[in-house]
N, C-alpha and C. Protein backbone atom coordinates (compact mmCIF):
# COMPACT_ATOMS: atom_id res chain seq x y z
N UNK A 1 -12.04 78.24 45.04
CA UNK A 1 -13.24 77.86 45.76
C UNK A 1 -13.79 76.56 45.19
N UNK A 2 -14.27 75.56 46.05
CA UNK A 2 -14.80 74.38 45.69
C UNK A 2 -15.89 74.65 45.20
N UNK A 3 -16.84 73.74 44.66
CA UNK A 3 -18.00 73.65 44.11
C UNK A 3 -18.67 72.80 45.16
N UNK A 4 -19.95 73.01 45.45
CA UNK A 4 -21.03 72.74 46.25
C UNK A 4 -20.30 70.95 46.07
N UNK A 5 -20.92 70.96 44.87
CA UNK A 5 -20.19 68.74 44.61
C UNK A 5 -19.04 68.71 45.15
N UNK A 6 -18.00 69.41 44.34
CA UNK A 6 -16.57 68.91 44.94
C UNK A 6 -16.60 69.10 46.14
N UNK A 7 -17.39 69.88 46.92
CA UNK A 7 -17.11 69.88 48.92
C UNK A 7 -17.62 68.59 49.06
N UNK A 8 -18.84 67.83 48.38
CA UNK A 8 -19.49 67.14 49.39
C UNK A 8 -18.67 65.75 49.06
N UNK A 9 -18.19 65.42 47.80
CA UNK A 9 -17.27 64.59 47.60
C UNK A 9 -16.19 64.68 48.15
N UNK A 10 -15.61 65.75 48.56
CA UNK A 10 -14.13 65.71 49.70
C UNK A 10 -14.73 65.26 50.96
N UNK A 11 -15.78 65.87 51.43
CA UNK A 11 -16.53 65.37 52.38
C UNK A 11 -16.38 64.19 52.63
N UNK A 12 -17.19 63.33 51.58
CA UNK A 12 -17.25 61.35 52.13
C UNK A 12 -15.98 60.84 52.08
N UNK A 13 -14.80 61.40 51.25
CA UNK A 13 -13.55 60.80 50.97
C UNK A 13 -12.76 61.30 52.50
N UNK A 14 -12.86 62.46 53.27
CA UNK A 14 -12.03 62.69 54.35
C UNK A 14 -12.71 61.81 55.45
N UNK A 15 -14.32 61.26 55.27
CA UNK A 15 -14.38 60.71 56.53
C UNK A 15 -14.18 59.27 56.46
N UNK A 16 -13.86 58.72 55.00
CA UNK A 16 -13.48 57.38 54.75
C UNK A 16 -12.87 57.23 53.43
N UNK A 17 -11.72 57.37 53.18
CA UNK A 17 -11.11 57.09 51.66
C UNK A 17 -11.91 56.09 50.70
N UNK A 18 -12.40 56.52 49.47
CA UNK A 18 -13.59 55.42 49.16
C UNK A 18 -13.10 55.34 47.48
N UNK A 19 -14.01 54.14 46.96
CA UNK A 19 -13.62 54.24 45.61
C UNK A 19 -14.75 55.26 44.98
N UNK A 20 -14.94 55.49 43.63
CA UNK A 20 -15.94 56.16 43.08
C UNK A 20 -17.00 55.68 43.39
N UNK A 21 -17.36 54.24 43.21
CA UNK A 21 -18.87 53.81 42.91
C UNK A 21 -19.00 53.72 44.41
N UNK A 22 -18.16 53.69 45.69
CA UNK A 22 -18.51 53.65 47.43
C UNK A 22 -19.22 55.01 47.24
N UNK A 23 -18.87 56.58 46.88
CA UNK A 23 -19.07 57.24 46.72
C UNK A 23 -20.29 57.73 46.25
N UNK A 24 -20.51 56.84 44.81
CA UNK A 24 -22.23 56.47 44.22
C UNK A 24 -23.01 55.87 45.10
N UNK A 25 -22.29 54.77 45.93
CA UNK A 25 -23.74 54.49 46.77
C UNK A 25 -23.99 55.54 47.70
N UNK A 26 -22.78 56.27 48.58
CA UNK A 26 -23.39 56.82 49.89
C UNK A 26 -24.59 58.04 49.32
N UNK A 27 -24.32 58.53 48.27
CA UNK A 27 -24.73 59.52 47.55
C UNK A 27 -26.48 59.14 47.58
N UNK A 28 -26.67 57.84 46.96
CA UNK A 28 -28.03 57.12 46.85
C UNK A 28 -28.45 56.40 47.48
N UNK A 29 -27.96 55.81 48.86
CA UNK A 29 -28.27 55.88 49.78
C UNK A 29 -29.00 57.08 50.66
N UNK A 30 -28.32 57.88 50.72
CA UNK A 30 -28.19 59.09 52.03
C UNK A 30 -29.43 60.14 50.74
N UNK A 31 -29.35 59.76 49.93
CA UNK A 31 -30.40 60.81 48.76
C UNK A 31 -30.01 62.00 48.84
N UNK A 32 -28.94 62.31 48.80
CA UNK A 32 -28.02 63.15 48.70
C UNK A 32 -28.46 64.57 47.62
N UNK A 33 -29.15 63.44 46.68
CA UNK A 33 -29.45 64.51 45.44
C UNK A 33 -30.98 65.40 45.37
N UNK A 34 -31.36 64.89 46.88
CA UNK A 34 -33.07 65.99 47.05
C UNK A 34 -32.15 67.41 47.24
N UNK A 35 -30.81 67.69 47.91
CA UNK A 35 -30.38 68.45 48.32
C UNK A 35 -28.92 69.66 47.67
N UNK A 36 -28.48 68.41 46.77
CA UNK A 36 -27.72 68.92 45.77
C UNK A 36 -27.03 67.86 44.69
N UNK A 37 -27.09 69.56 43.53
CA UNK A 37 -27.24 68.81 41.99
C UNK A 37 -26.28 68.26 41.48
N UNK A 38 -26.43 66.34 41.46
CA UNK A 38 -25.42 65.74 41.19
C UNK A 38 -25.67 64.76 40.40
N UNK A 39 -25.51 64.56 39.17
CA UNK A 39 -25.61 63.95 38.21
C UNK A 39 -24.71 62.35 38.55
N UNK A 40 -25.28 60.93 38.35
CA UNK A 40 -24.45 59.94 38.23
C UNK A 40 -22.75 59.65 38.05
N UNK A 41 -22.95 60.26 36.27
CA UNK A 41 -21.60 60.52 35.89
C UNK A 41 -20.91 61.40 36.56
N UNK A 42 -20.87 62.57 36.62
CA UNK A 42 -20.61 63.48 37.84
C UNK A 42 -19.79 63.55 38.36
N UNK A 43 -19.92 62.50 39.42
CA UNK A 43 -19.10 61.86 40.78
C UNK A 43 -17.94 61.78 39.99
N UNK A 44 -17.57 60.58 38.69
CA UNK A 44 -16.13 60.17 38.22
C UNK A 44 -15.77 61.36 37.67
N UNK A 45 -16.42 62.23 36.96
CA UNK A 45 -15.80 63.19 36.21
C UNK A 45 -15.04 64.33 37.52
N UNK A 46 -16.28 64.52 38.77
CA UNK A 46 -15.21 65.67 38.91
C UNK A 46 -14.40 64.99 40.52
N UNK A 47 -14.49 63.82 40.34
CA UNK A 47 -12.87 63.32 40.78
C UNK A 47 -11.31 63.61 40.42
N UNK A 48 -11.93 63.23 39.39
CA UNK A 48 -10.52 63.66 38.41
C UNK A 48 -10.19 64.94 38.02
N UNK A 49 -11.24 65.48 37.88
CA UNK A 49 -10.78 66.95 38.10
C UNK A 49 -10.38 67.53 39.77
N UNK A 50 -11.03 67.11 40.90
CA UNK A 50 -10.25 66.92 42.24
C UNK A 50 -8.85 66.58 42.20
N UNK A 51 -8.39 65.51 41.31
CA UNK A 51 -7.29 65.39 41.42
C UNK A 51 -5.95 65.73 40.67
N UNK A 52 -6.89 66.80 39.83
CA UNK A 52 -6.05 67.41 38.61
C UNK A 52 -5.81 68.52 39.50
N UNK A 53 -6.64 69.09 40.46
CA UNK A 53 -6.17 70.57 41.04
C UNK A 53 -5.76 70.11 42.45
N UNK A 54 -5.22 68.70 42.02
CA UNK A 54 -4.54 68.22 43.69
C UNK A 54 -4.90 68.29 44.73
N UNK A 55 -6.32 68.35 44.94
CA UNK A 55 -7.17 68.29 46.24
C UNK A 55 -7.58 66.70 46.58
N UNK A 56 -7.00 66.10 45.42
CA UNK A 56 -7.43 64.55 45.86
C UNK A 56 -6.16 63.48 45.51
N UNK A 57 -5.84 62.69 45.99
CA UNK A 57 -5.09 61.65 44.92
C UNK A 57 -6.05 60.48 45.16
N UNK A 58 -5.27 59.79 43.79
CA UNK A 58 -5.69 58.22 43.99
C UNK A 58 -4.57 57.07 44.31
N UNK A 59 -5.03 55.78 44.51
CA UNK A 59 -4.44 54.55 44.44
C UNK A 59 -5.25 53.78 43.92
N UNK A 60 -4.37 53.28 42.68
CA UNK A 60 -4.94 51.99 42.55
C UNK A 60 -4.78 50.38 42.73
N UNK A 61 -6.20 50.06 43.66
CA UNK A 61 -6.06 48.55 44.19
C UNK A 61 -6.78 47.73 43.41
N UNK A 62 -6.12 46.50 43.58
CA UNK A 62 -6.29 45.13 43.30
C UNK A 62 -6.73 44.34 43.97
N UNK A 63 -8.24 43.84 44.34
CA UNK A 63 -8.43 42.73 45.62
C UNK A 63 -8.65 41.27 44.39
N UNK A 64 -8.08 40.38 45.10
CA UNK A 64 -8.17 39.15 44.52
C UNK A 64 -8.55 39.53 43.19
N UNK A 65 -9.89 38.84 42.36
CA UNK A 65 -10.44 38.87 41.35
C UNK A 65 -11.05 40.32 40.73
N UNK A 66 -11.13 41.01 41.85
CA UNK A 66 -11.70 42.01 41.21
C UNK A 66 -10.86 42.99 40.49
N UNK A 67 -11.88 43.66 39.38
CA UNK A 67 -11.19 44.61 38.44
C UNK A 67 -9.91 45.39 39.83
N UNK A 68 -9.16 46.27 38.96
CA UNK A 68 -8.21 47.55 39.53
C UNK A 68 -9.36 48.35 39.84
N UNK A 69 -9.20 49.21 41.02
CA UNK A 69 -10.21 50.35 41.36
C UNK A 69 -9.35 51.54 41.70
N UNK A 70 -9.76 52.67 42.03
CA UNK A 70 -8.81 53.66 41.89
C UNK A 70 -9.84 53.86 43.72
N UNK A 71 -8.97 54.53 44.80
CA UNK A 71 -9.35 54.80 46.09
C UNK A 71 -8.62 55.82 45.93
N UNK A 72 -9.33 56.92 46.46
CA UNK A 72 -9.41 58.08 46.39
C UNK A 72 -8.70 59.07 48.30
N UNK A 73 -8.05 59.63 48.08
CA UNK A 73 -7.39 60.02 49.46
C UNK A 73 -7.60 61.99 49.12
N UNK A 74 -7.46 62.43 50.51
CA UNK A 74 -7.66 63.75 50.70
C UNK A 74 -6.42 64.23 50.48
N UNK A 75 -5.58 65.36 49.93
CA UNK A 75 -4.29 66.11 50.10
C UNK A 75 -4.55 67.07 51.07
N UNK A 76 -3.77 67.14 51.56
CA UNK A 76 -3.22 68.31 52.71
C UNK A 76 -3.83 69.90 51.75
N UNK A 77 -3.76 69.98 50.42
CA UNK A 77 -4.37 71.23 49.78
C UNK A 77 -5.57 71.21 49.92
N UNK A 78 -6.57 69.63 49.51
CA UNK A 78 -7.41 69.58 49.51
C UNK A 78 -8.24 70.01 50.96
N UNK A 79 -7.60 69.18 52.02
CA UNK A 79 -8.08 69.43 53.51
C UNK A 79 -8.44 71.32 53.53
N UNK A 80 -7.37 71.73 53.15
CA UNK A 80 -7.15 73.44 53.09
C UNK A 80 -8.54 74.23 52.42
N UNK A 81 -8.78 73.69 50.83
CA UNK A 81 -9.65 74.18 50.50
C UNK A 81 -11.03 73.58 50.74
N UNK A 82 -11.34 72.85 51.55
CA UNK A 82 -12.35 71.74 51.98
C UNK A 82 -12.45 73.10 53.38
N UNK A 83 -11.92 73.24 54.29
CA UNK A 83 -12.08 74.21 55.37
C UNK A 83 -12.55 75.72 54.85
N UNK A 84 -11.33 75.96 53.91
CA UNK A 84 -12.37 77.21 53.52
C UNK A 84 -13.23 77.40 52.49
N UNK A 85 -13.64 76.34 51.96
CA UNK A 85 -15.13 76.28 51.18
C UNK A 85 -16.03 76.07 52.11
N UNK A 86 -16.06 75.07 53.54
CA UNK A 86 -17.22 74.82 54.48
C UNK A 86 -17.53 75.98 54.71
N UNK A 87 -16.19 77.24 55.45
CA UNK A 87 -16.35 78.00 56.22
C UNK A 87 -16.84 79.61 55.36
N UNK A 88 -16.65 79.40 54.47
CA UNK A 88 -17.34 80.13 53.57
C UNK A 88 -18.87 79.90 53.62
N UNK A 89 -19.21 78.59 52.98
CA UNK A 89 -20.64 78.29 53.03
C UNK A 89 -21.14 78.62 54.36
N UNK A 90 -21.01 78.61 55.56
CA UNK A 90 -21.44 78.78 56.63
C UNK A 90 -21.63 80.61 56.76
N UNK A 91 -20.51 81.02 56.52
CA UNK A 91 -20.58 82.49 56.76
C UNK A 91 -22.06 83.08 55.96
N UNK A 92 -21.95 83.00 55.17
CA UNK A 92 -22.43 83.84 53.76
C UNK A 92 -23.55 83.31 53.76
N UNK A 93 -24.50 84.44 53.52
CA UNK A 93 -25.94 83.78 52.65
C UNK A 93 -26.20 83.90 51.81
N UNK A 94 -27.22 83.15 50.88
CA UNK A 94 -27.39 83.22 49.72
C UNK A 94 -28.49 83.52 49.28
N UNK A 95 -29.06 84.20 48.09
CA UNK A 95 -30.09 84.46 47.50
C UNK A 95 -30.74 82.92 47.36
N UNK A 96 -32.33 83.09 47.29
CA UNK A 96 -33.13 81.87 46.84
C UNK A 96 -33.86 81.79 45.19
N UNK A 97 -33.59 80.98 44.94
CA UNK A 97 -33.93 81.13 43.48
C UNK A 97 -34.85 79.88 43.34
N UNK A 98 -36.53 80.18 43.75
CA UNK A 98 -37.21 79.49 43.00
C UNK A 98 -38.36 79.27 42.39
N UNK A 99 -38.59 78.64 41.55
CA UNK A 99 -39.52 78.73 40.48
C UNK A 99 -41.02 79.18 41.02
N UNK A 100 -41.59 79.18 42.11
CA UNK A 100 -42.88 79.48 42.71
C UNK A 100 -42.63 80.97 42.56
N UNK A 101 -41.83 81.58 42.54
CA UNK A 101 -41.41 83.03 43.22
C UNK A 101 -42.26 83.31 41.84
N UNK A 102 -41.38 82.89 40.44
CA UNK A 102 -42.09 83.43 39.20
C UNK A 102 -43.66 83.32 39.22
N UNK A 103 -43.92 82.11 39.62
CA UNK A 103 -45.12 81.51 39.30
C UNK A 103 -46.31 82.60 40.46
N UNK A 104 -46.01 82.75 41.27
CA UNK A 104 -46.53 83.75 42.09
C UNK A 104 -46.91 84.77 41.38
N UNK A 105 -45.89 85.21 40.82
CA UNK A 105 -45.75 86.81 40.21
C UNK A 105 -46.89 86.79 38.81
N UNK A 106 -46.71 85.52 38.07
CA UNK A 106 -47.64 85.68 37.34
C UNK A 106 -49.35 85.51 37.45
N UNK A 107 -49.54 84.70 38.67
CA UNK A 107 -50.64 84.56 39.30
C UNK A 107 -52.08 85.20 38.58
N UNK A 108 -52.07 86.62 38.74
CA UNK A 108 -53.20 87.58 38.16
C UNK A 108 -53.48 87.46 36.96
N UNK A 109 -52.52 86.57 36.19
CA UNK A 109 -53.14 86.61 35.00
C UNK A 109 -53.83 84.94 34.69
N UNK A 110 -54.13 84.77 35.41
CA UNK A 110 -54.87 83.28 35.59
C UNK A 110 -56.22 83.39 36.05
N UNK A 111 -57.13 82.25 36.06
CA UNK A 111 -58.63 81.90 36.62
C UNK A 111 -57.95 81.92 38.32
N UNK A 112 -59.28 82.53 39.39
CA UNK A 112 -58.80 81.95 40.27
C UNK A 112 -58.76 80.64 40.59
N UNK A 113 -60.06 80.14 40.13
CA UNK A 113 -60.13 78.72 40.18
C UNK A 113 -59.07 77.78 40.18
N UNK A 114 -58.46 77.71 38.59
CA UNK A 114 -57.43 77.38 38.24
C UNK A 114 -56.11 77.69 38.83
N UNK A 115 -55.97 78.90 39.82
CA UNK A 115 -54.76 79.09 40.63
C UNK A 115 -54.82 78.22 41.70
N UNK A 116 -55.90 78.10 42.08
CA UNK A 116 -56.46 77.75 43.63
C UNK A 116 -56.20 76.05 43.35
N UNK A 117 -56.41 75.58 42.35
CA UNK A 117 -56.32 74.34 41.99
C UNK A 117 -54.46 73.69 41.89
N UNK A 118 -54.16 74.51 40.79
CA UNK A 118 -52.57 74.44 40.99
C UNK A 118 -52.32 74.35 42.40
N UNK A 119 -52.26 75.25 43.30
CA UNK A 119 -51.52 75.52 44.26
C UNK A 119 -52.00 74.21 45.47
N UNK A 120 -53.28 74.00 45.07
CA UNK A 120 -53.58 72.73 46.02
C UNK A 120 -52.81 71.81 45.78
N UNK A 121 -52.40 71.40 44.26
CA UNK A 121 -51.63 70.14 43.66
C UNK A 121 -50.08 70.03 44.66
N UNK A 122 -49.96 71.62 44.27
CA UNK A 122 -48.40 71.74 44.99
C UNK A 122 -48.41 71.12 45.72
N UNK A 123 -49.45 71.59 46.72
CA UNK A 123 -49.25 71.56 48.49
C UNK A 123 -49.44 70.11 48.90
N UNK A 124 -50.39 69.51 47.64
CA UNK A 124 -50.27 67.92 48.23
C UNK A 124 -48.97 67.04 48.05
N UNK A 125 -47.91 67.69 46.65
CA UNK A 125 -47.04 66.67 45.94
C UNK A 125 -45.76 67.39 47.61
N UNK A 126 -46.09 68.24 48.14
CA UNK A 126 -44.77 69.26 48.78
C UNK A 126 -45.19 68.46 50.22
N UNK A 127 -47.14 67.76 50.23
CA UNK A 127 -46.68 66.91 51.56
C UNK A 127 -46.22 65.44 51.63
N UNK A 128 -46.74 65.05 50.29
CA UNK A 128 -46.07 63.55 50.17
C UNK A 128 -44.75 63.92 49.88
N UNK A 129 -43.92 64.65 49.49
CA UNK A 129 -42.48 64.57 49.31
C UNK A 129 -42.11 64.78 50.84
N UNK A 130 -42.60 65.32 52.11
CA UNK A 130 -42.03 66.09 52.85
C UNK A 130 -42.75 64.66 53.88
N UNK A 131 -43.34 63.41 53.52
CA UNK A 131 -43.75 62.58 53.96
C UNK A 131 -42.86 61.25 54.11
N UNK A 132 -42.32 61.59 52.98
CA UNK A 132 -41.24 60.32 51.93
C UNK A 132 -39.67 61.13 52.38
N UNK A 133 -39.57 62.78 52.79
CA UNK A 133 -38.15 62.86 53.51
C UNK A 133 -37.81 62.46 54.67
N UNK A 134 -39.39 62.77 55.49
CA UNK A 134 -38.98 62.13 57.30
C UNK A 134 -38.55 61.12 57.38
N UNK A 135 -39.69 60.01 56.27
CA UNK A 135 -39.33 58.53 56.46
C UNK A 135 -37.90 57.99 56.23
N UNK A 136 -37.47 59.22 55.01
CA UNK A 136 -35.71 58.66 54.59
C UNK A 136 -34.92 59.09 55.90
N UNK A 137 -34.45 60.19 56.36
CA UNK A 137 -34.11 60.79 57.42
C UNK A 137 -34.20 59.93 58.51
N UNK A 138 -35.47 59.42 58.85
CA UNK A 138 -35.78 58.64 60.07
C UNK A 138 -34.47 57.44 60.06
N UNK A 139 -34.82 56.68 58.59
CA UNK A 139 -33.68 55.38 58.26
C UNK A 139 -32.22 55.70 58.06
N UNK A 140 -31.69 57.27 57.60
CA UNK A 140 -30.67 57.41 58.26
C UNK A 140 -30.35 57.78 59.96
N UNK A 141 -31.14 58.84 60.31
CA UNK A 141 -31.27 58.46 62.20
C UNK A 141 -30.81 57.25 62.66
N UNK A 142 -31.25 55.93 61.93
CA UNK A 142 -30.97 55.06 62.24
C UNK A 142 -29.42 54.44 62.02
N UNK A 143 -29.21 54.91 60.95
CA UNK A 143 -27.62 53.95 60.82
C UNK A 143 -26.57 55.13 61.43
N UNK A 144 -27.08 56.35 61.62
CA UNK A 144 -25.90 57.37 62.28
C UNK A 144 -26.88 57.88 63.40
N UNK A 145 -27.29 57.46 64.67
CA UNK A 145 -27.73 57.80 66.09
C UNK A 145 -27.07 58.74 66.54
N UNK A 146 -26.05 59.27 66.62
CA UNK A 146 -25.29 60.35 67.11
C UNK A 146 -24.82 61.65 66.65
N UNK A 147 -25.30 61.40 64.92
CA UNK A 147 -24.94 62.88 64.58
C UNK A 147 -26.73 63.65 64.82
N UNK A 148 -26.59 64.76 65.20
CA UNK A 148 -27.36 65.76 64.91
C UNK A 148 -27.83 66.00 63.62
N UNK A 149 -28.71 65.37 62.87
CA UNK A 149 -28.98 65.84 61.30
C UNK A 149 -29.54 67.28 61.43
N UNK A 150 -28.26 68.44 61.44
CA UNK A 150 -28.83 69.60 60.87
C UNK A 150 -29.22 69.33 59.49
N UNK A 151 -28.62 68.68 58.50
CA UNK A 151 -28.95 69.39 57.33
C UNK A 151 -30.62 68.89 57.39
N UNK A 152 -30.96 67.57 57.54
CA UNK A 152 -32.60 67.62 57.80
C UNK A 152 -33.39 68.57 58.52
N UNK A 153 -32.90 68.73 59.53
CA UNK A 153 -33.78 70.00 60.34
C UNK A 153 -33.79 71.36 59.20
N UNK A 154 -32.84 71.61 58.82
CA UNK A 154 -32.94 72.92 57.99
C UNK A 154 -33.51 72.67 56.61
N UNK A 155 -33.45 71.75 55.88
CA UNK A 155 -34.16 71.55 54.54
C UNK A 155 -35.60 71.26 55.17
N UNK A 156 -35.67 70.62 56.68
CA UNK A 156 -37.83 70.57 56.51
C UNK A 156 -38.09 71.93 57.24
N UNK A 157 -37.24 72.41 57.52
CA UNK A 157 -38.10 74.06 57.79
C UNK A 157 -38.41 74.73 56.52
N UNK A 158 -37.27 74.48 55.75
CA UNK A 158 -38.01 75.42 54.30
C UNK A 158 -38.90 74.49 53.93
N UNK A 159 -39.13 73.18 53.88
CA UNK A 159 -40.07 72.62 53.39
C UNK A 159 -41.39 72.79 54.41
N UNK A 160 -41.80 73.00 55.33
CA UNK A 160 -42.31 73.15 56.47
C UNK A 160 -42.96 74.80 56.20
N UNK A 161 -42.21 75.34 56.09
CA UNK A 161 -42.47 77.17 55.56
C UNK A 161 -43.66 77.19 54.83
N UNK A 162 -43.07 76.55 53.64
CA UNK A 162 -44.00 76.29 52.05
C UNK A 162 -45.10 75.59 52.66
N UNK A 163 -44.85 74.50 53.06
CA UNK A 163 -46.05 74.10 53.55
C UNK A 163 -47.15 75.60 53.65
N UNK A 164 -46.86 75.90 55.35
CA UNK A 164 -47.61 76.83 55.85
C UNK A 164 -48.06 78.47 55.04
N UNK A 165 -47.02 78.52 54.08
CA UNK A 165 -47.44 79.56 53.12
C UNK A 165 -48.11 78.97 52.15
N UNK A 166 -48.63 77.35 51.56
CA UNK A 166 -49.14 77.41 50.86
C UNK A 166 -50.98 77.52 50.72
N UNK A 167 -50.44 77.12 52.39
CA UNK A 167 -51.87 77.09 53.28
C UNK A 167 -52.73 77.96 53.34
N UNK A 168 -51.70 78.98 53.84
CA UNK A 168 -52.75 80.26 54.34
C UNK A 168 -52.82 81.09 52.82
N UNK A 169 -52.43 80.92 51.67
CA UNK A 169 -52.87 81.63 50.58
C UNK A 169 -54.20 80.59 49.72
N UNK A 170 -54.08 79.25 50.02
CA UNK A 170 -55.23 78.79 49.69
C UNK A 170 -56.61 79.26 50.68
N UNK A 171 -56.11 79.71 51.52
CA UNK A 171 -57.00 80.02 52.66
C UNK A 171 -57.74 82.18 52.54
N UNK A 172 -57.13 82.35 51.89
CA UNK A 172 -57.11 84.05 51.41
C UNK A 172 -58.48 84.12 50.94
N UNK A 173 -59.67 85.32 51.23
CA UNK A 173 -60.71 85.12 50.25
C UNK A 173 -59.91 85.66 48.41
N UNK A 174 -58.86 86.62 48.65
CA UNK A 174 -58.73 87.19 46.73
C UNK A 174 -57.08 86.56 46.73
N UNK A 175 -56.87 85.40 46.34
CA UNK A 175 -55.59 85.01 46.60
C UNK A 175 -55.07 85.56 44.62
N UNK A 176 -56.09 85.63 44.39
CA UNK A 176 -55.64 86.05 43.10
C UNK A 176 -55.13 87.03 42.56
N UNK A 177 -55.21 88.27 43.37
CA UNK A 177 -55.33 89.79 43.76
C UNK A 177 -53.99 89.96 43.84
N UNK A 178 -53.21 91.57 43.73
CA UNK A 178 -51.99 92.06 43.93
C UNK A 178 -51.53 92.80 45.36
């Protein structure tokens, strides 16, 4: 089974054979990383491990002056486990794991004040972030007009959710209560 990274890196390499750092930009471009956890270094390290379990090869080119670069190609194994890692992810759901859930739970043992205050902070940093995704989204809309951005539609509904749950519990008269 692939790893969440290694899919999304077979990903950019099957829809355009790229070098590593083509790879670093689409990544920081497209902000790839509001959505999954990918460290800089990352990318080169688990290339090479892609291509240690033969889901990837390389070539290395030479243009005029520039250094050797290594371009990165899909294997026929890779294509294989690239289909059934998508089709996995699609089937299956997954548990949610996040930090509000705790923070909820401990709630009662706080001022309400002080809860009521936190949770406002959230809800403002959860609308400027969810202010600063449309606008990114919008500027990819723009350079790809024809794909359907599910994955935006589905990351601002959960962001969209929170919103509206953070609302109506600031809105509770005993939000402090069990």
């Amino acid at each position: 089974m692939l790893s969440n990274v290694e899919l999304i890196l077979i990903k950019f390499i099957k829809t355009k054979p790229s070098y590593a750092y083509e790879i670093e930009r689409m990544i920081e471009d497209r902000e790839i990383r509001v959505w999954v956890k990918i460290g800089g270094t990352t990318v080169y390290q688990v290339l090479d491990r892609l291509c240690n379990k033969g889901f990837l090869k390389s070539k290395i080119e030479k243009e005029g002056n520039m250094p050797q670069r290594k371009r990165y190609y899909v294997t026929d194994n890779g294509n294989k486990a690239f289909e059934k890692a998508t089709v996995k992810l699609l089937r299956n759901s997954e548990h949610y794991y996040f930090d509000l859930t705790i923070g909820l739970a401990c709630r009662h043992l706080m001022e309400t004040e002080m809860f009521k205050q936190t949770i406002q902070e959230r809800l403002n940093n959860l609308n400027d972030f969810v202010d600063h995704f449309n606008e990114k989204f919008e500027k990819v809309k723009e350079l790809y007009p024809n794909k359907r951005l599910l994955v935006k539609e589905y990351l601002l509904s959960h962001y969209q959710l929170e919103q509206s749950f953070l609302e109506r519990i600031l809105r509770e008269p005993d939000i402090n209560g069990e």
